[in-house]
C-alpha atoms as a PDB file:
ATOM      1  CA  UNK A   1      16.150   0.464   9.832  1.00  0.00           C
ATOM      2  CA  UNK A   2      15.182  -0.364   6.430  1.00  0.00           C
ATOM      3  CA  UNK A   3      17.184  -2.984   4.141  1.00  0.00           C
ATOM      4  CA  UNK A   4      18.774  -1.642   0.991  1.00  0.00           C
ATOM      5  CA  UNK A   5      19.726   1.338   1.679  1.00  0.00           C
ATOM      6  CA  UNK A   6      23.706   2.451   0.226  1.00  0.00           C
ATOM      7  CA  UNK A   7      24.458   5.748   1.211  1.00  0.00           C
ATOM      8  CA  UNK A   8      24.415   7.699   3.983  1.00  0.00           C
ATOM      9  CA  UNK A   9      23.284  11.737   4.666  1.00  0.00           C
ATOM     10  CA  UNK A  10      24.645  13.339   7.648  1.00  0.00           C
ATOM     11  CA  UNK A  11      22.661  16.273   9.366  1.00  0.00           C
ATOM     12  CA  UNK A  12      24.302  18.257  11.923  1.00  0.00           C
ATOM     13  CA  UNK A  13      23.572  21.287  14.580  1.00  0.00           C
ATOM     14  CA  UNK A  14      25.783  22.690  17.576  1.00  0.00           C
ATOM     15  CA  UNK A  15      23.824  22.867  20.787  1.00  0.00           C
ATOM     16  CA  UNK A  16      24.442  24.776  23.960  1.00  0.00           C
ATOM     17  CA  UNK A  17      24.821  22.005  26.423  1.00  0.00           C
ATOM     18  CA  UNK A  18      23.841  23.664  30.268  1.00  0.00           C
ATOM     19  CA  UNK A  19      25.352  20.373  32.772  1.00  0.00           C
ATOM     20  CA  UNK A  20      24.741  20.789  36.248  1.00  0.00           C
ATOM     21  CA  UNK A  21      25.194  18.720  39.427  1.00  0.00           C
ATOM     22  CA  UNK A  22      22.945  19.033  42.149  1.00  0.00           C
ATOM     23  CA  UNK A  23      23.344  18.706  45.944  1.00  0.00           C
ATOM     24  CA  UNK A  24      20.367  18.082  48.532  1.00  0.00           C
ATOM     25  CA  UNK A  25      20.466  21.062  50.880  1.00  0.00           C
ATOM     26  CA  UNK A  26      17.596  22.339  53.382  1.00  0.00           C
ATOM     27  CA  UNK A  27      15.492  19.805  51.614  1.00  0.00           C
ATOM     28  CA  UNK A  28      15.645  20.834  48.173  1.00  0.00           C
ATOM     29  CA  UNK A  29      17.638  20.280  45.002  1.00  0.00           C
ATOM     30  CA  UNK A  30      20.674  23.572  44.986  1.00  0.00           C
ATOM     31  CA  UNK A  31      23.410  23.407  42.407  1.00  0.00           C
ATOM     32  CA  UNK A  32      27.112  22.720  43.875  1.00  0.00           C
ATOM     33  CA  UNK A  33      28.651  23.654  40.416  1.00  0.00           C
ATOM     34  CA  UNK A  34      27.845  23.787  36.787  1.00  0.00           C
ATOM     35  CA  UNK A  35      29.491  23.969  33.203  1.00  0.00           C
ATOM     36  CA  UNK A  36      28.251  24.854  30.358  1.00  0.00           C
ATOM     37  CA  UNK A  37      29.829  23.900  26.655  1.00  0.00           C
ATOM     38  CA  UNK A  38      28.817  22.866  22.890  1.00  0.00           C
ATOM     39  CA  UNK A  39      28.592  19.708  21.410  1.00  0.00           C
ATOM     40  CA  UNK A  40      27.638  19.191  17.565  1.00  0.00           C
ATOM     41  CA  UNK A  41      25.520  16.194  17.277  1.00  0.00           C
ATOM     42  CA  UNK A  42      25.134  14.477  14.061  1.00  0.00           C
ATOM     43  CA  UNK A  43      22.029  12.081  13.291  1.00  0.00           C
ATOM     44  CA  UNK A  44      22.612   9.730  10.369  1.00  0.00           C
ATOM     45  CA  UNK A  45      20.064   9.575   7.610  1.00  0.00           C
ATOM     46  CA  UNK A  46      20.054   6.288   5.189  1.00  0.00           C
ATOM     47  CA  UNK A  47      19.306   7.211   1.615  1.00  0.00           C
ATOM     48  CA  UNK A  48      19.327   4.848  -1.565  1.00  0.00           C
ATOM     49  CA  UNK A  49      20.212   5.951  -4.644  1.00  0.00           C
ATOM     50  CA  UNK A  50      18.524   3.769  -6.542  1.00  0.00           C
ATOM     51  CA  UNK A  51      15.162   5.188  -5.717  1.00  0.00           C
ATOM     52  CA  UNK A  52      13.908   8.105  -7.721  1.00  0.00           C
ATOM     53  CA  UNK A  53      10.410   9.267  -6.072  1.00  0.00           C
ATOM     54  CA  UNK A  54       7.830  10.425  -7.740  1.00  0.00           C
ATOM     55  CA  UNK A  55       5.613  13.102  -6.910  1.00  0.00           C
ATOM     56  CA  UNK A  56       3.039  12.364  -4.599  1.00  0.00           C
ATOM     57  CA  UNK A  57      -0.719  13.904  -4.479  1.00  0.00           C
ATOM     58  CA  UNK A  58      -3.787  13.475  -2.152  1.00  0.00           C
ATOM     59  CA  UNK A  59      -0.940  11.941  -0.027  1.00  0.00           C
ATOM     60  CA  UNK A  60      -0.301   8.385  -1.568  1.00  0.00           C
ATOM     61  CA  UNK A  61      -0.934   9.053  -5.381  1.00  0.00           C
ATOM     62  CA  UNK A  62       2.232   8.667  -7.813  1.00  0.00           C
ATOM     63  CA  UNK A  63       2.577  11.442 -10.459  1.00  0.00           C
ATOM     64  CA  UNK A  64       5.076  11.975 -13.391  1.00  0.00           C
ATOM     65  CA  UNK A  65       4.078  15.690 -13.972  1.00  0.00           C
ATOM     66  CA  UNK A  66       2.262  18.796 -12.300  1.00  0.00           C
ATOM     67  CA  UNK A  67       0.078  18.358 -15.455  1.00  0.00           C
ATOM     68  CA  UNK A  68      -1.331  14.975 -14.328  1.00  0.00           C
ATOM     69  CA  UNK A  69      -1.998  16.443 -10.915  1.00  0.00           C
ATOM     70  CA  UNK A  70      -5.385  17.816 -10.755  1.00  0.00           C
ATOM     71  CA  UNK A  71      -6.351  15.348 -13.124  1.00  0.00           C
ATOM     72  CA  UNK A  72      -8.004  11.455 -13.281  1.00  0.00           C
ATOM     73  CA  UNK A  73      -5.966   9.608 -15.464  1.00  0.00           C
ATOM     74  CA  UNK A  74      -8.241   7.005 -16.176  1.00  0.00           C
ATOM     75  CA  UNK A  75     -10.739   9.903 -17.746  1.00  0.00           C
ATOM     76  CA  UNK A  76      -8.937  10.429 -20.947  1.00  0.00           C
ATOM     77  CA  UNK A  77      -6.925   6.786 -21.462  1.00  0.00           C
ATOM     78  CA  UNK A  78      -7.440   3.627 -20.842  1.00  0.00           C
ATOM     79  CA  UNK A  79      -6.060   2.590 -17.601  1.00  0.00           C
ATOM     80  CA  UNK A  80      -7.377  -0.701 -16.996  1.00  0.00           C
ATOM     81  CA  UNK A  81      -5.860  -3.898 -16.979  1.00  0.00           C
ATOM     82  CA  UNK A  82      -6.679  -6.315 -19.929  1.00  0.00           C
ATOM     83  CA  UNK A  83      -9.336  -8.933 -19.463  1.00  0.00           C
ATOM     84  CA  UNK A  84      -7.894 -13.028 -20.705  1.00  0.00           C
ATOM     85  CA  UNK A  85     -10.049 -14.934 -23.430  1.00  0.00           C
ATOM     86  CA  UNK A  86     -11.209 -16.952 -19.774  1.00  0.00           C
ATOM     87  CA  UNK A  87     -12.945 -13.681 -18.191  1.00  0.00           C
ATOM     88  CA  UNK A  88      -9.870 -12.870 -15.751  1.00  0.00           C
ATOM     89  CA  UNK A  89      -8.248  -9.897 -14.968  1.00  0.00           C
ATOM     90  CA  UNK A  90      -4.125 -11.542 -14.285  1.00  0.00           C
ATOM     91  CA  UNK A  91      -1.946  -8.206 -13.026  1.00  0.00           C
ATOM     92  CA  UNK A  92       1.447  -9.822 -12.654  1.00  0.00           C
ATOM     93  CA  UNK A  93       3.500  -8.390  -9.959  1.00  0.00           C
ATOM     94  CA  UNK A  94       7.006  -8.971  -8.228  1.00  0.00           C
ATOM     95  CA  UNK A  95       7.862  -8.090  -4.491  1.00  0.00           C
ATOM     96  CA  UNK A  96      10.785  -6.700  -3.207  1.00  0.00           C
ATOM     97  CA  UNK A  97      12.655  -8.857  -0.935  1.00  0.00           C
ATOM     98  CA  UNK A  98      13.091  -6.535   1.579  1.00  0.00           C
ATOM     99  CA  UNK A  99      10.099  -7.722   3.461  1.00  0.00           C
ATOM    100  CA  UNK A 100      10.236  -9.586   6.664  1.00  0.00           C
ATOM    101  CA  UNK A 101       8.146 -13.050   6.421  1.00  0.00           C
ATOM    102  CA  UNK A 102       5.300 -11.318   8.404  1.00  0.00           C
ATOM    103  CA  UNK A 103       5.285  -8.287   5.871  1.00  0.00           C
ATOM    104  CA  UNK A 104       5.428 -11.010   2.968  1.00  0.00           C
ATOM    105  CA  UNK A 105       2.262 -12.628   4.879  1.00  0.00           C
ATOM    106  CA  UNK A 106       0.434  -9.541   5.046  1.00  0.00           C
ATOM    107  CA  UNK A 107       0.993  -8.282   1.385  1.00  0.00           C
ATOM    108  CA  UNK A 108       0.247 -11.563   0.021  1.00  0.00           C
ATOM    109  CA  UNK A 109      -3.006 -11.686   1.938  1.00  0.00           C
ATOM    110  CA  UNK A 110      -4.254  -8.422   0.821  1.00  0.00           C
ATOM    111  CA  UNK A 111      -2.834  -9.733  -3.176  1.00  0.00           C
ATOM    112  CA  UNK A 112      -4.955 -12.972  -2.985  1.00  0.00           C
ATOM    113  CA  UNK A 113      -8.185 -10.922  -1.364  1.00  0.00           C
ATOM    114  CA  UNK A 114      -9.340  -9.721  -4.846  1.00  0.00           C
ATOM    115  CA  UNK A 115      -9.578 -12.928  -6.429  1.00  0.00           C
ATOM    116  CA  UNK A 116     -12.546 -14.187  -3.648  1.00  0.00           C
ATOM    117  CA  UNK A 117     -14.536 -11.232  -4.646  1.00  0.00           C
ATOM    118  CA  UNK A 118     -13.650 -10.094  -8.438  1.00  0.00           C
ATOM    119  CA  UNK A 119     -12.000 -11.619 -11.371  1.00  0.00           C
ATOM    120  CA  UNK A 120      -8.753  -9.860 -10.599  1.00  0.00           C
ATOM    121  CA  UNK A 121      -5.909 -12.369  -9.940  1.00  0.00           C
ATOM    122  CA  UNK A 122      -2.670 -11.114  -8.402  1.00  0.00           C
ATOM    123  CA  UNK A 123       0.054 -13.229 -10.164  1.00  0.00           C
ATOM    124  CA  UNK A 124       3.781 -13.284  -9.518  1.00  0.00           C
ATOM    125  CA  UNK A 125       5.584 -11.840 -12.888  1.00  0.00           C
ATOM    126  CA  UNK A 126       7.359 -14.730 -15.313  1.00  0.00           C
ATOM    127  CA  UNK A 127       8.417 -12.329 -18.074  1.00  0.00           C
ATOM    128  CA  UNK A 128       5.305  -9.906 -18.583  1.00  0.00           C
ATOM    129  CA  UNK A 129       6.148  -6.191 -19.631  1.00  0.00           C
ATOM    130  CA  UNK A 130       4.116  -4.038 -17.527  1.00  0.00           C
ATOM    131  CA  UNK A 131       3.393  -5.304 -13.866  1.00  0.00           C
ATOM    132  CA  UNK A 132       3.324  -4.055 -10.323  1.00  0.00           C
ATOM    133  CA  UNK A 133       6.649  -3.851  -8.537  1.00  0.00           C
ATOM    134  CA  UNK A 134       6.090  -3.762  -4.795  1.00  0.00           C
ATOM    135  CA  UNK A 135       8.678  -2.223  -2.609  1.00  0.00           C
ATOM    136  CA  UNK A 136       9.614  -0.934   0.445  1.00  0.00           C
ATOM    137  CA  UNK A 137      10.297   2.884   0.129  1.00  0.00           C
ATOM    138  CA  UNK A 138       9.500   6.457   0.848  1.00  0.00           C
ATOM    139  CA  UNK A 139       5.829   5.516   2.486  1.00  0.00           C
ATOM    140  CA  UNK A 140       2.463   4.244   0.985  1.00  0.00           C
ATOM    141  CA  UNK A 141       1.649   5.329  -2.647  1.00  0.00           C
ATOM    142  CA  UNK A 142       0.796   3.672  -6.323  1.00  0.00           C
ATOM    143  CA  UNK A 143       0.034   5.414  -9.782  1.00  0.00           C
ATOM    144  CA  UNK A 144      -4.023   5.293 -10.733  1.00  0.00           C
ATOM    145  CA  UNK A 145      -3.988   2.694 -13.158  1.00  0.00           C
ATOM    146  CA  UNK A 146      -1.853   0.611 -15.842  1.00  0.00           C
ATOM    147  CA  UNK A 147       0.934   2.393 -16.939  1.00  0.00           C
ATOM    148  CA  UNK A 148       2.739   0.400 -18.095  1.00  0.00           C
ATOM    149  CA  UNK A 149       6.076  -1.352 -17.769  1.00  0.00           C
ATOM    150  CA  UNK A 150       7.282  -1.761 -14.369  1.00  0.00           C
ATOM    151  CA  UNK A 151       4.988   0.022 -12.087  1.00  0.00           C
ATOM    152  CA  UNK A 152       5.996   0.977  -8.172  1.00  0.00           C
ATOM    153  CA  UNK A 153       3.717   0.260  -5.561  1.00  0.00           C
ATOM    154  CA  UNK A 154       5.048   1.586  -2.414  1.00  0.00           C
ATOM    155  CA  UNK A 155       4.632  -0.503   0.685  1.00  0.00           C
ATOM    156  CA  UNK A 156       7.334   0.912   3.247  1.00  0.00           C
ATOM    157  CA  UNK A 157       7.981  -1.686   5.815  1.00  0.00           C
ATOM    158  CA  UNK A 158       7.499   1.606   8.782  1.00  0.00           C
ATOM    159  CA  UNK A 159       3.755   2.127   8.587  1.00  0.00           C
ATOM    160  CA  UNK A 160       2.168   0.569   5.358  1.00  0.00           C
ATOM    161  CA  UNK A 161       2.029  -3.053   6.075  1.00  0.00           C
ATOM    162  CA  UNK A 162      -1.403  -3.444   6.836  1.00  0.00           C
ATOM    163  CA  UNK A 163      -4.308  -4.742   4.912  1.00  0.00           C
ATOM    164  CA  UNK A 164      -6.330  -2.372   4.627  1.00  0.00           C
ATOM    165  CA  UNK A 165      -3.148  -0.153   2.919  1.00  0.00           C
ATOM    166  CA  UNK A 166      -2.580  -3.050   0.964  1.00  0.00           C
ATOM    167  CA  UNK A 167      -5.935  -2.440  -0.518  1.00  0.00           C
ATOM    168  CA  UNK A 168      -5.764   0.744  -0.682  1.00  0.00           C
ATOM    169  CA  UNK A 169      -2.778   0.991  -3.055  1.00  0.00           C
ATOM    170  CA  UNK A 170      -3.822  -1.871  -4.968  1.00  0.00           C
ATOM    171  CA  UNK A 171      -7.070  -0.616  -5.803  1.00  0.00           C
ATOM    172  CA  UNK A 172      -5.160   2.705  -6.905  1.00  0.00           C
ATOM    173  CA  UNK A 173      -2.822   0.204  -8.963  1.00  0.00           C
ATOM    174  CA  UNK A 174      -6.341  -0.839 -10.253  1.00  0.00           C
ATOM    175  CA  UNK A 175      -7.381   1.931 -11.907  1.00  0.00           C
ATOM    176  CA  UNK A 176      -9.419   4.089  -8.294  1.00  0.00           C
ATOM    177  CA  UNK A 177      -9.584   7.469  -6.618  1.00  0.00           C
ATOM    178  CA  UNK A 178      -9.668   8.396  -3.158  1.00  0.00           C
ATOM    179  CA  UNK A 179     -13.267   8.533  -2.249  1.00  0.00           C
ATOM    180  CA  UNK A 180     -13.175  12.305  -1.421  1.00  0.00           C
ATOM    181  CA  UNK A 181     -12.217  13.663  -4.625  1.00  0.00           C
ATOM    182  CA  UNK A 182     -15.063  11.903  -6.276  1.00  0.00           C
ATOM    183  CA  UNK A 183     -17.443  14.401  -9.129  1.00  0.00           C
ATOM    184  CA  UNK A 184     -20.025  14.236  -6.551  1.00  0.00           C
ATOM    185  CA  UNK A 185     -18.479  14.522  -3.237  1.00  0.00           C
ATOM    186  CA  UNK A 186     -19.798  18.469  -2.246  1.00  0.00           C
ATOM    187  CA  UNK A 187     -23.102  16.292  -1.298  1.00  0.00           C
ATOM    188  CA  UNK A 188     -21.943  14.224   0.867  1.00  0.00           C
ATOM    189  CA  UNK A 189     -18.543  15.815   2.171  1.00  0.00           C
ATOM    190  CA  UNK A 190     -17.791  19.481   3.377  1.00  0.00           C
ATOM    191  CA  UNK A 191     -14.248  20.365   3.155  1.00  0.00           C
ATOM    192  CA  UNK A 192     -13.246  22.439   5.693  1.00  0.00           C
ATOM    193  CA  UNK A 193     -10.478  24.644   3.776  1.00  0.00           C
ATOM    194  CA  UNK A 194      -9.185  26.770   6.627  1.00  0.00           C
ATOM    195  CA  UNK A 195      -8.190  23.770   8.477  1.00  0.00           C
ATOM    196  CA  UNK A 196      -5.984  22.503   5.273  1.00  0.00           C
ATOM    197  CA  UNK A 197      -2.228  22.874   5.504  1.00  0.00           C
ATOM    198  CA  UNK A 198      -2.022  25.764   2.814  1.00  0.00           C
ATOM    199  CA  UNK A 199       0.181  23.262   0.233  1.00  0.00           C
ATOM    200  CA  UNK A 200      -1.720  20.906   1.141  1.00  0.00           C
ATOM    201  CA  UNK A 201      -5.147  21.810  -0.504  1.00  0.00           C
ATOM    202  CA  UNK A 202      -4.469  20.676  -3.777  1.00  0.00           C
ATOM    203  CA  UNK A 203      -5.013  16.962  -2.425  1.00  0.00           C
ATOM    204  CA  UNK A 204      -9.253  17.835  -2.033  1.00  0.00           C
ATOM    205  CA  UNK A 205      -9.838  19.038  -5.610  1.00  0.00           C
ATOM    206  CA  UNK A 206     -12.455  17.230  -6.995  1.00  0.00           C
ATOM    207  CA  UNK A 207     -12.149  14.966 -10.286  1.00  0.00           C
ATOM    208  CA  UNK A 208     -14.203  13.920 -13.065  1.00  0.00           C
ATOM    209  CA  UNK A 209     -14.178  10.646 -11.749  1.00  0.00           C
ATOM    210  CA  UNK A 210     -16.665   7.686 -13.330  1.00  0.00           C
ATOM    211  CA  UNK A 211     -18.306   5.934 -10.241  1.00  0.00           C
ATOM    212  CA  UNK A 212     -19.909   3.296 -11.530  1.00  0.00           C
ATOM    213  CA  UNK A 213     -23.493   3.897 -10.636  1.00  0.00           C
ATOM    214  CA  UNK A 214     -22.307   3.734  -7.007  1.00  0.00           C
ATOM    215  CA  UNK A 215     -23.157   6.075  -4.053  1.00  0.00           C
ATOM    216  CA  UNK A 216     -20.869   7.919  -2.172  1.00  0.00           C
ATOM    217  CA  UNK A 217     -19.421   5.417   0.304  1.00  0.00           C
ATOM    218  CA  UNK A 218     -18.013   7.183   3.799  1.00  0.00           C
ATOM    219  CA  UNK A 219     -17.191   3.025   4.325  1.00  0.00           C
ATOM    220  CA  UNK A 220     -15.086   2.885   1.777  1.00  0.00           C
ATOM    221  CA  UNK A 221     -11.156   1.958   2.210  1.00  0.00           C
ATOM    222  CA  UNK A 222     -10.235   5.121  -0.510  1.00  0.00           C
ATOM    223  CA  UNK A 223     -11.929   7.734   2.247  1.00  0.00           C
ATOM    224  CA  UNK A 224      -9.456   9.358   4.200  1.00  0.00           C
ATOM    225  CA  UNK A 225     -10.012   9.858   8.101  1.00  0.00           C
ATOM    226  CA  UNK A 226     -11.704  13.344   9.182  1.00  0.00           C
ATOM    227  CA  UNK A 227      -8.316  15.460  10.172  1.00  0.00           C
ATOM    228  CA  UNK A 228      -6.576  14.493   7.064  1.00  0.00           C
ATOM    229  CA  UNK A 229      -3.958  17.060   6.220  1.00  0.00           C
ATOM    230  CA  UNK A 230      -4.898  18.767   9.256  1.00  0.00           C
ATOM    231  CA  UNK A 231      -2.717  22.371  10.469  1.00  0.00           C
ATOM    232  CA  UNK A 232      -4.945  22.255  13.733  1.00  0.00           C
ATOM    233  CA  UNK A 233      -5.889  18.631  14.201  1.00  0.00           C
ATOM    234  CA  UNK A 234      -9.350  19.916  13.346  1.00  0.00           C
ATOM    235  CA  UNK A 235     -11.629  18.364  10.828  1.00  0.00           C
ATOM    236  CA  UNK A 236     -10.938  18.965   7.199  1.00  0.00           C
ATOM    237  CA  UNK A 237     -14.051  17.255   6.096  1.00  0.00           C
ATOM    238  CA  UNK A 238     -17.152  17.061   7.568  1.00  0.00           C
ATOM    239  CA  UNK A 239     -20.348  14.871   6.627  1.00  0.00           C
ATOM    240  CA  UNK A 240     -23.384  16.301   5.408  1.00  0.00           C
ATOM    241  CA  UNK A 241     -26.364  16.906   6.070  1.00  0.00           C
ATOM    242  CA  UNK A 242     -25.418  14.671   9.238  1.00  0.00           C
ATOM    243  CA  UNK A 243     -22.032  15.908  10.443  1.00  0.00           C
ATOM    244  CA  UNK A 244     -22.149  12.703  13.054  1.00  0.00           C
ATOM    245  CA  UNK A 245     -21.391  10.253  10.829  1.00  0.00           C
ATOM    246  CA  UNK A 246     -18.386   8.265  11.339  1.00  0.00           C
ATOM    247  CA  UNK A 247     -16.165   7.380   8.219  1.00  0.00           C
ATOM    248  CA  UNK A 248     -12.348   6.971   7.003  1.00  0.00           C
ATOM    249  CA  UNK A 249     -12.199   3.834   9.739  1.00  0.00           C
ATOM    250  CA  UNK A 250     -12.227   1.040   6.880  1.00  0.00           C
ATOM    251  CA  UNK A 251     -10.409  -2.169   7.981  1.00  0.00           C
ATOM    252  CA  UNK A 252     -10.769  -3.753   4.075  1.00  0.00           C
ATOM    253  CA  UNK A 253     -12.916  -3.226   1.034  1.00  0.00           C
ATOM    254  CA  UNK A 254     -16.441  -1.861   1.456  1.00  0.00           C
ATOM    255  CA  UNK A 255     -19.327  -3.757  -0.438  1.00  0.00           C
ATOM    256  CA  UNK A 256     -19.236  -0.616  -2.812  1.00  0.00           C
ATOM    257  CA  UNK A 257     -15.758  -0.728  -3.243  1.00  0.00           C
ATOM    258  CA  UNK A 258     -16.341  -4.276  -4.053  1.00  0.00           C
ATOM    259  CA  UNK A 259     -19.024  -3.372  -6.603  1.00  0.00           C
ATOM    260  CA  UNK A 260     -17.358  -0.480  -8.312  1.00  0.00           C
ATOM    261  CA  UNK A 261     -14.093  -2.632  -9.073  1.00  0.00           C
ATOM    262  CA  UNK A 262     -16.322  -5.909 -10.382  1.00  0.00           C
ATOM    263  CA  UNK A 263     -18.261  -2.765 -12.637  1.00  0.00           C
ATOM    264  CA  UNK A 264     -15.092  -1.237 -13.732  1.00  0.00           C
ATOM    265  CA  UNK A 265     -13.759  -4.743 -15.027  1.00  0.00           C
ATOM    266  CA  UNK A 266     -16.858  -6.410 -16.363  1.00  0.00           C
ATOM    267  CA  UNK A 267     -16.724  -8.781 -13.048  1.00  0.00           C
ATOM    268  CA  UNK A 268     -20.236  -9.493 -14.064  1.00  0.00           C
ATOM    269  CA  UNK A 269     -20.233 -12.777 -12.428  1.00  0.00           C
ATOM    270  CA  UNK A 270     -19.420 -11.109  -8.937  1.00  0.00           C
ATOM    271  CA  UNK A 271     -22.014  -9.020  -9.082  1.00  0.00           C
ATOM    272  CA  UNK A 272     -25.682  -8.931  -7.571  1.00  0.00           C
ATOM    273  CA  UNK A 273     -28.126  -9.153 -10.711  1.00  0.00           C
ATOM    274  CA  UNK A 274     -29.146  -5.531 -10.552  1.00  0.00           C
ATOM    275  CA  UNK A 275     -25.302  -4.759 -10.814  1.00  0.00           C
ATOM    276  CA  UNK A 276     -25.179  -7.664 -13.693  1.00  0.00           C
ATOM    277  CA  UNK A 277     -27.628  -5.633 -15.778  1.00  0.00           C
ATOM    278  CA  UNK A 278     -26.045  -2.291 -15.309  1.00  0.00           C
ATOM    279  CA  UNK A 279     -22.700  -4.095 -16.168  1.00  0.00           C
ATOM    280  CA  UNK A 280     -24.000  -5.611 -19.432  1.00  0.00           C
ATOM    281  CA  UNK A 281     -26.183  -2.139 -20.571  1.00  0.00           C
ATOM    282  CA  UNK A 282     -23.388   0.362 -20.021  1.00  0.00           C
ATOM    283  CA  UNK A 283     -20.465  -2.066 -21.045  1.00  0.00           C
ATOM    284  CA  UNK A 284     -19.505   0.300 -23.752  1.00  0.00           C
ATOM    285  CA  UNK A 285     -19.036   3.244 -21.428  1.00  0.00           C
ATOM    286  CA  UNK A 286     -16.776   1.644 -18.725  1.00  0.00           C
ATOM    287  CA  UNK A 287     -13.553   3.135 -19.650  1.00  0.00           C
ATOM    288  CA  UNK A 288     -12.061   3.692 -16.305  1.00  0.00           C
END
């Protein structure tokens, strides 16, 4: 059960209850009497009513309107997080302390991986306006970008705490897309619409995304897994032109996820010197 939570929701249903006891008779099971009655069973649900969810799209993205949802934030403002006078990227953040000491471990790890492999450094919040807020609630989700103020990053403590998530959402905190949705993804994905739950296709429309002069990464930890928002557990995207190719099985960052977040933020010390001259030539055009 999850820490924090204040009020409780009941939900209730009468069932027929059939009760029967059974006798061994000629070698087989035969009934010596039976009742049958109704019993209402009530199953507690937790709420808190602190927490005001947001809505959600392609499954862990925050929204604050049905205007924002087919669309890439970081396209039309800027969504990145300001660069110090010493070449860092510092995105305070505070963390719920609902987290066991394992959870903590875990989340901090995935906090402290950016700063071995781009100039973004995770720091805990002194009195900074906007910053990440990391909590335990309704699943795994983060806005796309800086919003501003305090900013949720959802980590629930039943099925989120792993790194890989934590990178996920972070790099969603950071200004990234889902690999899937990219401008360019009908090349290298097929979406197979009549395996889509039916409210559930909004989640593969593409966007006008900016990737950074990188190619379409099936390695990536932003690609979702083959049967994502499955009705059949059949594929809802397929590879092309070679359907065989295995993807959405990231453990952490991809080198290209790697590249595209050192791009993004003018990391151009991280990068390979290929990457170092596209950073420097199209510096002006990096908006998000």
């Amino acid at each position: 059960m999850w820490a924090g939570f204040k009020d409780k929701l009941y939900t209730c249903d009468t069932k027929l209850i059939l009760w029967a006891r059974h006798g061994l008779w000629a070698s087989s099971l035969r009934p010596l009497f039976s009742r049958q009655y109704t019993k209402t069973v009530c199953v507690c649900v937790c709420v808190s009513p602190d927490f005001d969810e947001p809505e959600l799209t392609e499954g862990d993205i925050a929204v604050d309107s049905d205007s924002e949802r087919n669309a890439d934030p970081c396209t039309s403002s800027g969504c990145r997080w300001p660069k110090s006078s010493d070449g860092k990227v510092y995105v305070p953040y505070v963390i719920a302390n609902h987290y066991s000491s394992r959870e903590l471990q875990i989340i901090q790890r995935g906090l402290d991986s950016f700063s071995s492999m781009s100039c973004i450094r995770f720091k805990r919040r002194s009195n900074e306006r906007d910053y990440l807020s990391i909590e335990s609630r309704n699943g795994c989700y983060s806005y796309v970008g800086r919003r501003g103020n305090a900013q949720t990053v959802s980590l629930a403590r039943s099925g989120c705490i792993y790194h890989k998530t934590v990178q996920h959402e972070l790099l969603h905190a950071l200004g990234f897309n889902h690999e899937q949705t990219r401008s360019d993804r009908d090349n290298h994905i097929r979406v197979v619409w009549e395996n889509i739950v039916e409210n559930m296709k909004h989640n593969f429309n593409k966007i006008a995304t900016l990737n950074q002069g990188t190619p379409y990464d099936y390695n990536s930890v932003m690609q979702y897994h083959r049967t994502a928002f499955s009705k059949n557990g059949k594929p809802t995207m397929v590879p092309i032109p070679n359907n065989n190719v295995s993807f959405g099985q990231a453990t952490q960052m991809s080198q290209n996820d790697i590249n595209r977040l050192n791009t993004l933020y003018k990391c151009c010390e991280y990068l390979t010197s290929h990457d170092t001259i596209y950073c420097l030539q199209f510096n002006k055009i990096l908006v998000c």
